[in-house]
Protein backbone atom coordinates (compact mmCIF):
# COMPACT_ATOMS: atom_id res chain seq x y z
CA UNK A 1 -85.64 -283.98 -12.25
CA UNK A 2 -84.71 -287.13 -14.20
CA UNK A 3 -85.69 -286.57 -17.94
CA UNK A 4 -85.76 -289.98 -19.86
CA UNK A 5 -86.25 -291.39 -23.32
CA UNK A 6 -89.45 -293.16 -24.24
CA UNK A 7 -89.64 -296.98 -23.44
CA UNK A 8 -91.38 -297.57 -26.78
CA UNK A 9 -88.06 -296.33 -29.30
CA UNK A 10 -87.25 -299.21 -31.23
CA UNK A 11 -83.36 -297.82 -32.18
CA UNK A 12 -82.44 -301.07 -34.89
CA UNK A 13 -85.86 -299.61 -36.59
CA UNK A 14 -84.99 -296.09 -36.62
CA UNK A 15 -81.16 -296.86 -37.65
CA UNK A 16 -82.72 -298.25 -40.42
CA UNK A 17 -84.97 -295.74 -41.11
CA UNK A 18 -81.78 -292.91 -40.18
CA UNK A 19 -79.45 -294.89 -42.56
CA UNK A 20 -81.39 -294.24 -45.88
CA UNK A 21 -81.13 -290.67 -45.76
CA UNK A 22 -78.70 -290.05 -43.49
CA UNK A 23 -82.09 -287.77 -41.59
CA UNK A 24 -84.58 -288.93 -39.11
CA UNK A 25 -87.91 -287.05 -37.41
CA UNK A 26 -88.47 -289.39 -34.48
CA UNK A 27 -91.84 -288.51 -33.09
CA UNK A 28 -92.32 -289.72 -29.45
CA UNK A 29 -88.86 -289.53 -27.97
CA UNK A 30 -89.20 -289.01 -24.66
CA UNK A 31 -91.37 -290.40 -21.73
CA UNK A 32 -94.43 -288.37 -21.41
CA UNK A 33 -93.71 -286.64 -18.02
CA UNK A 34 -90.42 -285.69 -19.06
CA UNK A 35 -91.18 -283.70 -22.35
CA UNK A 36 -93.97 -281.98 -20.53
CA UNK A 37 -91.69 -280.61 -18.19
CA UNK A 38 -89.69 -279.56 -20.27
CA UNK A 39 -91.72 -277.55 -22.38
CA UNK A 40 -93.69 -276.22 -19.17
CA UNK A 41 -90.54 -275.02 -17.84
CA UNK A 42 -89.53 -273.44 -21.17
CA UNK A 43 -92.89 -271.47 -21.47
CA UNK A 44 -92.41 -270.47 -17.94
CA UNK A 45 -88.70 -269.11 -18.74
CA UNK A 46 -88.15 -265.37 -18.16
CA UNK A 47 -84.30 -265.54 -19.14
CA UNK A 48 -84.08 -265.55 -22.57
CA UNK A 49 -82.08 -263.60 -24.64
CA UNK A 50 -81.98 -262.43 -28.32
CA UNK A 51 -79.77 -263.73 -30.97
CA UNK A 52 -78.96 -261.83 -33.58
CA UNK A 53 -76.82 -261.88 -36.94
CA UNK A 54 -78.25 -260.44 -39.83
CA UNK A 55 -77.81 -257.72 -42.28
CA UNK A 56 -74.34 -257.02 -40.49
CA UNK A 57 -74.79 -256.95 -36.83
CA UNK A 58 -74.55 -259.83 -34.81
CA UNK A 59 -75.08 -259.39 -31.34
CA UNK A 60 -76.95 -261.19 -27.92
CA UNK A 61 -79.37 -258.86 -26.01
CA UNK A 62 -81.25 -260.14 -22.67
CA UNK A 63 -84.67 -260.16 -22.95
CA UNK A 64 -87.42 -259.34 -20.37
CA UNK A 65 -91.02 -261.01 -21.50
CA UNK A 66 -90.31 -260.70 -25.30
CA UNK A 67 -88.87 -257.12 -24.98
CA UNK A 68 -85.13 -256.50 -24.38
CA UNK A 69 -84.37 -255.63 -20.94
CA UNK A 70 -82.42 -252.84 -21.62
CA UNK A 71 -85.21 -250.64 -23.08
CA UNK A 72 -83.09 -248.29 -24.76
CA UNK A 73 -81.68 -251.28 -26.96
CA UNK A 74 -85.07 -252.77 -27.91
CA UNK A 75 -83.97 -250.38 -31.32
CA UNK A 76 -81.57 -253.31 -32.43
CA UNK A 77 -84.16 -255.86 -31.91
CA UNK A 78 -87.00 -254.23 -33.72
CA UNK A 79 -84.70 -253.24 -36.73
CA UNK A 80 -83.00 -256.35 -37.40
CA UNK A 81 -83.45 -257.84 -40.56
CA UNK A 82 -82.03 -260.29 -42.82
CA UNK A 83 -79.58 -259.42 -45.76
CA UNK A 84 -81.17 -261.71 -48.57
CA UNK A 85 -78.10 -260.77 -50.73
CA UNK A 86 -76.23 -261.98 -48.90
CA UNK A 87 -75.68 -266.15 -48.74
CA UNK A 88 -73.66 -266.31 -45.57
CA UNK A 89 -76.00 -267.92 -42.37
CA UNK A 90 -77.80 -264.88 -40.61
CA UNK A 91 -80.61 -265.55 -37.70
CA UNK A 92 -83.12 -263.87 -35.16
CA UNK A 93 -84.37 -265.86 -32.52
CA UNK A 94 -84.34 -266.05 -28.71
CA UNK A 95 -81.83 -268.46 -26.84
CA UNK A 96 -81.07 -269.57 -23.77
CA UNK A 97 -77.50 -271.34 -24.09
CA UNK A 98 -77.34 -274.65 -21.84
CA UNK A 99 -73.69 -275.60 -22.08
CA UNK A 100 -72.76 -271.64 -20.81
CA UNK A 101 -74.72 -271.70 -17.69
CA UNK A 102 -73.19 -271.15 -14.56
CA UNK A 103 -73.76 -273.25 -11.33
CA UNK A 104 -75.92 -270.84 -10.09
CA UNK A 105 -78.03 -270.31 -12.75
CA UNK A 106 -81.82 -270.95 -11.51
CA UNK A 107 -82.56 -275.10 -12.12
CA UNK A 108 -85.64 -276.27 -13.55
CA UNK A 109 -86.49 -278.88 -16.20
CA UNK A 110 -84.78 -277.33 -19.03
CA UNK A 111 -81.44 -277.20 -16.98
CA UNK A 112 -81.66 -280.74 -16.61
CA UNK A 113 -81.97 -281.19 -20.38
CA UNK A 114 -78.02 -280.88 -21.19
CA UNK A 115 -77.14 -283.78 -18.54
CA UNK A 116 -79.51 -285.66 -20.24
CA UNK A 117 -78.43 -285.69 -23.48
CA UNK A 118 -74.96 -286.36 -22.10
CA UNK A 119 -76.21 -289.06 -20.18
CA UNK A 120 -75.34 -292.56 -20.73
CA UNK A 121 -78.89 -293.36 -22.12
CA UNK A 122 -79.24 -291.09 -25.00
CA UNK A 123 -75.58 -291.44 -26.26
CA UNK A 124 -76.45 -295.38 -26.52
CA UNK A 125 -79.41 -294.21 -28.27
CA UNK A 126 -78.39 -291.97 -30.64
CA UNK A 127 -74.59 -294.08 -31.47
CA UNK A 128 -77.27 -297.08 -32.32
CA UNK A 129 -79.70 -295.03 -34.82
CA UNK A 130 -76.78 -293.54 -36.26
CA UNK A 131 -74.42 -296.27 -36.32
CA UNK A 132 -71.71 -294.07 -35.30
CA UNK A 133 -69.73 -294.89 -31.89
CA UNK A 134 -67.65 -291.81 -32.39
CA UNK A 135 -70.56 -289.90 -31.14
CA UNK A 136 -68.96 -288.73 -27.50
CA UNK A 137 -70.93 -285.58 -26.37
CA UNK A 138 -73.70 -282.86 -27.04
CA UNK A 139 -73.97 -279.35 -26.44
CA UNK A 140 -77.18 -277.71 -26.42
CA UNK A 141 -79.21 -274.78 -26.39
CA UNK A 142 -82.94 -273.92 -25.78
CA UNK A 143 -84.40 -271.68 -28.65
CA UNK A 144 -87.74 -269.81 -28.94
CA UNK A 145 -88.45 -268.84 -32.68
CA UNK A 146 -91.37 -265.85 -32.70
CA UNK A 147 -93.17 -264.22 -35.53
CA UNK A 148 -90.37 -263.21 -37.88
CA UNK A 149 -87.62 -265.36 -36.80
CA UNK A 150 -85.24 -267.38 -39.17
CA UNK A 151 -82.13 -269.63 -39.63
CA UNK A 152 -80.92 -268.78 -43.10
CA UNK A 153 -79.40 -272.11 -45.17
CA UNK A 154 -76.33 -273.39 -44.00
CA UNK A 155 -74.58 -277.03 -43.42
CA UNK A 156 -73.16 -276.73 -39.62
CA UNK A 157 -69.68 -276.97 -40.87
CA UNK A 158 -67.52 -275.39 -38.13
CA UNK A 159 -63.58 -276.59 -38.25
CA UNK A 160 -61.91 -277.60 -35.23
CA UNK A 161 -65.76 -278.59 -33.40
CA UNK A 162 -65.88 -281.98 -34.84
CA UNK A 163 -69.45 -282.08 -35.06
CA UNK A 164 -71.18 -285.48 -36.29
CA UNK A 165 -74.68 -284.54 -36.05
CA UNK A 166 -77.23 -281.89 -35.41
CA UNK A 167 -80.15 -282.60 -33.71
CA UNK A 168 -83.82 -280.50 -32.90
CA UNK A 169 -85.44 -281.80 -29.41
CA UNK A 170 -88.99 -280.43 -30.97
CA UNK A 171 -91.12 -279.00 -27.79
CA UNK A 172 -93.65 -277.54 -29.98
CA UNK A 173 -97.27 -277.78 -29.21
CA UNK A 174 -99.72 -278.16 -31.51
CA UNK A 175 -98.13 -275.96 -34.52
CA UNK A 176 -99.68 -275.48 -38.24
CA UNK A 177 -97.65 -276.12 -40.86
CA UNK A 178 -98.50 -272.35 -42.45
CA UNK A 179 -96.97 -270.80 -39.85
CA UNK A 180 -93.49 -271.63 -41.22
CA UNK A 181 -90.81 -272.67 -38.74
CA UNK A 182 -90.56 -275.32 -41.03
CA UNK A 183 -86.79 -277.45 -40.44
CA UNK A 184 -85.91 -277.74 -44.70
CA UNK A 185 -83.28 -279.39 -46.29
CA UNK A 186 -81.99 -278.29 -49.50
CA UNK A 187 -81.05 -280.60 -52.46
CA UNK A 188 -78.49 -279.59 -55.18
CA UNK A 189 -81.08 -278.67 -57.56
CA UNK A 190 -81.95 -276.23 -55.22
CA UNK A 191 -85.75 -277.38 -54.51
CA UNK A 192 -86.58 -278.87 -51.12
CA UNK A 193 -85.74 -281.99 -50.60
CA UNK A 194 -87.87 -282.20 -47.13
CA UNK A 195 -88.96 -280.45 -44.32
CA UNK A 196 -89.94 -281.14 -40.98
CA UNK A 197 -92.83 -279.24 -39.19
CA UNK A 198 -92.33 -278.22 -36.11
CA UNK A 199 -93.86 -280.46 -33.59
CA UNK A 200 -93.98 -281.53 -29.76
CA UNK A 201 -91.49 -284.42 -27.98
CA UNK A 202 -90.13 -285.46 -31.46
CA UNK A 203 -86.08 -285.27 -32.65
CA UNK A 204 -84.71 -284.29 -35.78
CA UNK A 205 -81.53 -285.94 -36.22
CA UNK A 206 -79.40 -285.30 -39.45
CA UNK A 207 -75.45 -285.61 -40.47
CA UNK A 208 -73.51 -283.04 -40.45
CA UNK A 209 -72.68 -281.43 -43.35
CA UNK A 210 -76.01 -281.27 -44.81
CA UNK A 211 -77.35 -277.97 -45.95
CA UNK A 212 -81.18 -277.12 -44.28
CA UNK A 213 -82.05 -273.89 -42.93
CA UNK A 214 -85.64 -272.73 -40.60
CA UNK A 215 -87.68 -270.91 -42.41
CA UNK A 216 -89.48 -267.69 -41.07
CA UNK A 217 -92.05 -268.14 -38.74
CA UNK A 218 -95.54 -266.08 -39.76
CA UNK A 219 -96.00 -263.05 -38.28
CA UNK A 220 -99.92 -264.19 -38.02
CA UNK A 221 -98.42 -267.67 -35.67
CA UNK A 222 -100.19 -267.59 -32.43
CA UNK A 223 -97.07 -269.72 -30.31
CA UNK A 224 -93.45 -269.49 -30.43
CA UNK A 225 -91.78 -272.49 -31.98
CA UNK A 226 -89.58 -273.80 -29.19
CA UNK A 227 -86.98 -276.87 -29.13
CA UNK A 228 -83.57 -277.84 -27.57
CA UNK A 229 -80.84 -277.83 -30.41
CA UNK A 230 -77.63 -278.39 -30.90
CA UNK A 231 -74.56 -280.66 -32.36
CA UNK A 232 -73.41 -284.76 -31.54
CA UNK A 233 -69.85 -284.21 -31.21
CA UNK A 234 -66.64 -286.20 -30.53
CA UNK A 235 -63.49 -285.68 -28.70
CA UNK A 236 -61.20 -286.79 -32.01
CA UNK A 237 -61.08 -284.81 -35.09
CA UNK A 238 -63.38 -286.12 -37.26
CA UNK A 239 -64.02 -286.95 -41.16
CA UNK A 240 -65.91 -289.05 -43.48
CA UNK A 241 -67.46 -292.25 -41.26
CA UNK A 242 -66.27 -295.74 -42.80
């Protein structure tokens, strides 16, 4: 299908808005039709697979339901936990990684989602709220965040990827802020600066390096937190923007 941006984004607003903290929840981004496809197709999704690093293992495990598919390796999923001694990035959550797909990988809306944001249409929309024409590409991957997932804090500082910006495509229907999932950005003093509650058709857009992390979801949250993230990137090797 052909997944496009709301006609109601005002982009000299939201630059605006973007430029004062260099961070921007934009709450309506797509057209109606195409964010419910998405996130229909995304519920629907039997593919996943679980991401793990954390307390020393990293590894990817296919999933069946919520379940590995493997059953003799649901072990590593169930005893994964987070080292909080230790301040490098760790994670658990379920992925589904876009830009890795093959051709014949099964198409549905969500498949659709990285030509999209590769399209001419967003990259003129998100090189005009940023201000930045370096922006050249995305990548992108779907997520699903369940009851005891995280994203320890980090600043998406990866040499040789010349990442610009990260953004969150938020497919989340009707979450509560007390189930955590929360997007949170850190300020030097250590307290949160802001944070972001997980929501549905909105994007999170933020330069990168800025340190934010996802807190864990509840283990009493009734849906899975579910968006399409991933980095604005350019071709060039990049540093500070003039």
């Amino acid at each position: 299908m052909t997944l496009r941006l709301s006609s109601a984004l005002d982009a000299a607003a939201l630059h605006t808005a973007f430029d004062a903290r260099r961070r921007l929840h934009i709450p309506g981004v797509l057209d109606p039709d195409s964010a419910g496809a998405v996130v229909s197709a995304m519920e629907a999704f039997d593919g996943w697979k679980a991401s793990v690093a954390a307390g020393g293992e990293v590894f990817e495990l296919p999933l069946k339901g919520r379940v590995a598919a493997e059953p003799g390796k649901q072990g590593w999923i169930d005893q994964a936990r987070v080292d909080g001694a230790d301040p490098r990035m760790q994670y658990i959550f379920d992925t589904r990684r876009l830009d890795l797909e093959s051709e014949g990988a099964p198409r549905d809306a969500v498949s659709a989602v990285l030509a999209f944001l590769n399209g001419p249409e967003f990259i003129a929309f998100v090189r005009a709220v940023t201000g930045d024409d370096r922006i050249d590409f995305a990548d992108a991957q779907a997520t699903r965040y369940r009851p005891g997932h995280v994203l320890t804090g980090h600043d998406d500082t990866a040499a040789g990827k010349n990442r610009l910006y990260a953004y969150v495509l938020n497919l989340t229907r009707d979450w509560r802020a007390d189930w955590g999932g929360m997007l949170v950005f850190e300020g030097a003093d250590g307290h949160i600066e802001e944070g972001f509650v997980p929501a549905f058709n909105a994007l999170n857009l933020f330069a990168v390096p800025m340190r934010h992390a996802v807190t864990q979801v509840a283990s009493f949250a009734s849906r899975d937190r579910l968006s399409i993230t991933g980095w604005l990137r350019s071709h060039q090797a990049v540093g500070p923007q003039a």
